[in-house]
N, C-alpha and C. Protein backbone atom coordinates (compact mmCIF):
# COMPACT_ATOMS: atom_id res chain seq x y z
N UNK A 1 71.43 -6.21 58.59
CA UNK A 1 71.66 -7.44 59.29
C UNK A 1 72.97 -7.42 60.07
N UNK A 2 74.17 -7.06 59.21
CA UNK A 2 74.97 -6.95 60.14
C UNK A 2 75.33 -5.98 61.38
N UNK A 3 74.53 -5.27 61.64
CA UNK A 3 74.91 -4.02 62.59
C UNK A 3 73.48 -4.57 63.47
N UNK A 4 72.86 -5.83 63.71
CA UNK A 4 72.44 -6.08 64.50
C UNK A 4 73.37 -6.93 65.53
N UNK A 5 74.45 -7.85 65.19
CA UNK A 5 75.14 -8.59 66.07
C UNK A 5 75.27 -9.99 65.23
N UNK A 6 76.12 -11.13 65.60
CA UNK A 6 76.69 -12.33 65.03
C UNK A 6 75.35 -12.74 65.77
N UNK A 7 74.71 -12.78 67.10
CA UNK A 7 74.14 -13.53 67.73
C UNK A 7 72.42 -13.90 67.28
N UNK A 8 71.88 -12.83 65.83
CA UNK A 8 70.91 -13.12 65.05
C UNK A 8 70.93 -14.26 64.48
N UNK A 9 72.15 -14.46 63.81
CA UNK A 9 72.01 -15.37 62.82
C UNK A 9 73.08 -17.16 63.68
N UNK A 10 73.99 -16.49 64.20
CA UNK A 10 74.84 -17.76 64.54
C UNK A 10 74.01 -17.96 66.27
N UNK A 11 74.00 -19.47 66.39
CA UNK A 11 73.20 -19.81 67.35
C UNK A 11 74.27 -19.78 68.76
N UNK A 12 75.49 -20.25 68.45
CA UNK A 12 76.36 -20.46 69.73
C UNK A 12 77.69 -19.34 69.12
N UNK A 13 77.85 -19.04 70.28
CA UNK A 13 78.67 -17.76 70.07
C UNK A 13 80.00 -18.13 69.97
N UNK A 14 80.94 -17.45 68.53
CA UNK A 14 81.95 -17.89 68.10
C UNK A 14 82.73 -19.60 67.25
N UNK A 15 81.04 -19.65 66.72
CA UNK A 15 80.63 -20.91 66.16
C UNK A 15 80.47 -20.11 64.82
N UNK A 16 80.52 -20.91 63.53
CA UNK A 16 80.10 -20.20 62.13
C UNK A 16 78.44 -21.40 62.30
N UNK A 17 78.59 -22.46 62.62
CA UNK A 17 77.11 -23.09 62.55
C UNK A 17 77.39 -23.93 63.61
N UNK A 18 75.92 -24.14 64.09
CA UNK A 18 74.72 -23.87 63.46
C UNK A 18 74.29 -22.49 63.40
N UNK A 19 73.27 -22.44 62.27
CA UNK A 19 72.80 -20.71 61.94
C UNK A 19 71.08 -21.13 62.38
N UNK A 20 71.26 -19.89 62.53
CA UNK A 20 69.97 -19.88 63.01
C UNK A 20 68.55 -19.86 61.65
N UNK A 21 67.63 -20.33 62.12
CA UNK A 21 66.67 -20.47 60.50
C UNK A 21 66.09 -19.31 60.05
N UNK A 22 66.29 -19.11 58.76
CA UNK A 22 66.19 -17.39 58.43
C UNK A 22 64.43 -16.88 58.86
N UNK A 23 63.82 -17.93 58.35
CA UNK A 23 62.07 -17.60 58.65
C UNK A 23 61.89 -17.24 60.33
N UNK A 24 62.76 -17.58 61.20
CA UNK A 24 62.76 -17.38 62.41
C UNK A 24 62.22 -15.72 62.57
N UNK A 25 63.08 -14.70 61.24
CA UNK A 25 62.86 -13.60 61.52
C UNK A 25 62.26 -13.15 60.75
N UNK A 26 62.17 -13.62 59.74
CA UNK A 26 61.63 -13.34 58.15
C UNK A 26 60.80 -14.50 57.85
N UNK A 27 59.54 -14.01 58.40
CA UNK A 27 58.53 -15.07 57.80
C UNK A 27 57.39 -15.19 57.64
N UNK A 28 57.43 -13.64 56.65
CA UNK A 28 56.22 -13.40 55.89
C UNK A 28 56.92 -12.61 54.50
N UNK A 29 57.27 -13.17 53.66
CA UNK A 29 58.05 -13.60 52.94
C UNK A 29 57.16 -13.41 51.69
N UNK A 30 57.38 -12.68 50.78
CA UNK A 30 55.79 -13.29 49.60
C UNK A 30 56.53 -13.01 48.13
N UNK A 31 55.96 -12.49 46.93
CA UNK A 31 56.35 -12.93 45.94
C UNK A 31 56.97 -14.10 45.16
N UNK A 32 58.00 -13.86 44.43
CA UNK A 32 59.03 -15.22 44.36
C UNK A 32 58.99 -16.20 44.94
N UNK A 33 59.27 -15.37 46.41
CA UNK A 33 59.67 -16.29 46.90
C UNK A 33 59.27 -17.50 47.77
N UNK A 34 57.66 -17.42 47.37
CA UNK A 34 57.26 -18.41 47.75
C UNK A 34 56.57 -19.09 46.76
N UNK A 35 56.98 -19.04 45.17
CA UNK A 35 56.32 -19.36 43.60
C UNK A 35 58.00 -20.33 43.33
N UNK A 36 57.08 -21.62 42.96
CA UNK A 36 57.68 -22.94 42.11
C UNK A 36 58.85 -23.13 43.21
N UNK A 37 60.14 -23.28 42.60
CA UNK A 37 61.23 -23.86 43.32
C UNK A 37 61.69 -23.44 43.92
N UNK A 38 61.58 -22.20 44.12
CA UNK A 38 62.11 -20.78 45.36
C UNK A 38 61.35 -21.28 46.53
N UNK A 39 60.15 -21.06 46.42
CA UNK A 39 59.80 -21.75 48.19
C UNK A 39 60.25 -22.90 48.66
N UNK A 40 61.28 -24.24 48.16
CA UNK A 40 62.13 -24.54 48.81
C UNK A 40 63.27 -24.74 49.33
N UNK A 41 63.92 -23.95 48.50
CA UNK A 41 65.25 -23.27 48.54
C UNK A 41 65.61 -22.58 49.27
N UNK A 42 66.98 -23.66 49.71
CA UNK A 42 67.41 -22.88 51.02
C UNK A 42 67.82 -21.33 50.80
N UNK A 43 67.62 -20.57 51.96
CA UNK A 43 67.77 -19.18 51.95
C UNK A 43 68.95 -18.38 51.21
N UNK A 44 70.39 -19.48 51.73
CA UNK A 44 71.81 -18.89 51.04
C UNK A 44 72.00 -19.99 49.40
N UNK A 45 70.95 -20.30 49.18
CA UNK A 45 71.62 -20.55 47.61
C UNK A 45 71.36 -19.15 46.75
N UNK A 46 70.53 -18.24 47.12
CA UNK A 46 70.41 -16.89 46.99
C UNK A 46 71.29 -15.83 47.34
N UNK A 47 70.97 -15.97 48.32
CA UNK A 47 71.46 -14.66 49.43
C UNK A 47 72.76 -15.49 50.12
N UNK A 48 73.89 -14.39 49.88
CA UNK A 48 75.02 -14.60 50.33
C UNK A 48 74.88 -14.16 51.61
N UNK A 49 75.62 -15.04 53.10
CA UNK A 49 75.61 -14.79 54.06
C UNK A 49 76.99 -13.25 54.60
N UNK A 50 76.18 -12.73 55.10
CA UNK A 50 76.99 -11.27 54.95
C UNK A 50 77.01 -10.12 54.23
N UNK A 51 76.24 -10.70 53.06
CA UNK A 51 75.95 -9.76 51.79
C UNK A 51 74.27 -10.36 51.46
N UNK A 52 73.75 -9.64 52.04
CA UNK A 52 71.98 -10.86 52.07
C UNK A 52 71.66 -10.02 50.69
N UNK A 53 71.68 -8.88 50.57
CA UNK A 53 70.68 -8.17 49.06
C UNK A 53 71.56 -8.98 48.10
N UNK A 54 70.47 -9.47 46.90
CA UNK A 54 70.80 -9.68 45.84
C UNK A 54 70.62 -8.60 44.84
N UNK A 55 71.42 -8.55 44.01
CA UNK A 55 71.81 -7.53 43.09
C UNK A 55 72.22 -7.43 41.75
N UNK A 56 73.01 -8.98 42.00
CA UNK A 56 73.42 -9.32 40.46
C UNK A 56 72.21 -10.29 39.65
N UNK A 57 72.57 -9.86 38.71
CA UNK A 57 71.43 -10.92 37.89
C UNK A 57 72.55 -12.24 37.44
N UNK A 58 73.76 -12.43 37.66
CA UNK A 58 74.25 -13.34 37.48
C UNK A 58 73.85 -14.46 39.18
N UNK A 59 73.30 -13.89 40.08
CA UNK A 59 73.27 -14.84 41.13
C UNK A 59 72.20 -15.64 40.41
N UNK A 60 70.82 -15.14 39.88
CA UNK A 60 69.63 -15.70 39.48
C UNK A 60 70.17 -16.72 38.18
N UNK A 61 70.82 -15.87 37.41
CA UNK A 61 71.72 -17.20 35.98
C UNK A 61 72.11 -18.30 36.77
N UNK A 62 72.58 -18.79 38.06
CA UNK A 62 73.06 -19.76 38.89
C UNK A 62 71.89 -20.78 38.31
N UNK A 63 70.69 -20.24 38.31
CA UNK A 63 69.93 -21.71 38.09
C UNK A 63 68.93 -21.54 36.84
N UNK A 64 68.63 -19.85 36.72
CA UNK A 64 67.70 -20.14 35.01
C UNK A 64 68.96 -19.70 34.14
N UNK A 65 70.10 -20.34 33.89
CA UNK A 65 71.28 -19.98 32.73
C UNK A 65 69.95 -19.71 31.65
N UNK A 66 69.28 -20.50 31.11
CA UNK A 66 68.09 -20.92 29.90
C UNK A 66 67.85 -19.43 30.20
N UNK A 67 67.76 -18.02 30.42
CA UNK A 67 67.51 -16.57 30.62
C UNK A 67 68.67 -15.91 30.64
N UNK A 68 69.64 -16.03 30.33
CA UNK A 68 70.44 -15.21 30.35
C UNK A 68 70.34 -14.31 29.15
N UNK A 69 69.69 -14.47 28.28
CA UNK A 69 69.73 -13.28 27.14
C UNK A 69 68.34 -12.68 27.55
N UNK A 70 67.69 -12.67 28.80
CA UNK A 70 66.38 -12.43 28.47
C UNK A 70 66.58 -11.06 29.25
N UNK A 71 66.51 -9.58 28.28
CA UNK A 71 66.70 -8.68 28.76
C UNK A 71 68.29 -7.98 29.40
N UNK A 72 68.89 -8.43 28.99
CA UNK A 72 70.10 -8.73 29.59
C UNK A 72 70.53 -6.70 29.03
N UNK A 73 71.83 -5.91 30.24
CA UNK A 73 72.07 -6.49 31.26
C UNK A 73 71.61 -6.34 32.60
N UNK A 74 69.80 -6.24 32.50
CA UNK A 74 69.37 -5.98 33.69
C UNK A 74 69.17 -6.77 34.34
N UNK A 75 69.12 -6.26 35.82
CA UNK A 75 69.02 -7.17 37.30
C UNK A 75 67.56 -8.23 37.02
N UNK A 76 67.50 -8.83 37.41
CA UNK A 76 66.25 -9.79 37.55
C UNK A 76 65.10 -9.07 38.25
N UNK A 77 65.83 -8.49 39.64
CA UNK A 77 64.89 -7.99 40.62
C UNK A 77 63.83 -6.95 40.10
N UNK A 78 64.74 -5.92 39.08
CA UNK A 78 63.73 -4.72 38.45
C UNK A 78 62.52 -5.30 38.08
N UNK A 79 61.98 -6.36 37.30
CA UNK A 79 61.31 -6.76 36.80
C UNK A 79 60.23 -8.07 37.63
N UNK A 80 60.67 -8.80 38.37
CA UNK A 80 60.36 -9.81 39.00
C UNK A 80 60.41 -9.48 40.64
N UNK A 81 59.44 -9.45 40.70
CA UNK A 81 59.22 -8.93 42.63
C UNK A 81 59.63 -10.16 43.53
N UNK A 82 60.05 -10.27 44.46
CA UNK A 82 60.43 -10.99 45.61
C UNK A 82 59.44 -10.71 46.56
N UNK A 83 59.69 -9.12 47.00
CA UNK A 83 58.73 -8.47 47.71
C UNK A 83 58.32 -9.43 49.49
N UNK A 84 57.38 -9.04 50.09
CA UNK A 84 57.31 -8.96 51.47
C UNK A 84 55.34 -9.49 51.38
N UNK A 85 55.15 -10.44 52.69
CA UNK A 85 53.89 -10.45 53.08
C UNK A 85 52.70 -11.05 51.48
């Protein structure tokens, strides 16, 4: 993402917002992330802007804390697909 340009994501140049809407480019989207409360959740309560891969399993503890011993200390992702289409 970033070695495409600021002008993907930020709409007016040398503005931090408005951002542009992530489905604009990404929007066929499947697993997760379109199951229970993830399909309405905005894009960056996940994915850090600048750092889009998630990686830590502490980003996912942000909202199921109630899992934090579940398997612990692996990533969420190994196990639970996000995945594409």
């Amino acid at each position: 993402m970033m070695s495409s340009g600021c002008d993907i994501c930020h709409v007016k140049e040398g503005e931090v917002k408005p951002v542009a809407r992530c489905t604009s480019c990404h929007g066929s989207l499947g697993g997760l992330h379109k199951s229970g409360a993830h399909a309405g959740t905005d894009c960056t309560a996940c994915h850090s802007p600048h750092a889009w891969k998630v990686t830590a399993r502490e980003t996912c503890l942000t909202c199921h804390n109630d899992r934090k011993n579940h398997y612990p200390p692996a990533f969420c992702g190994e196990c639970h697909k996000f995945g594409k289409g």
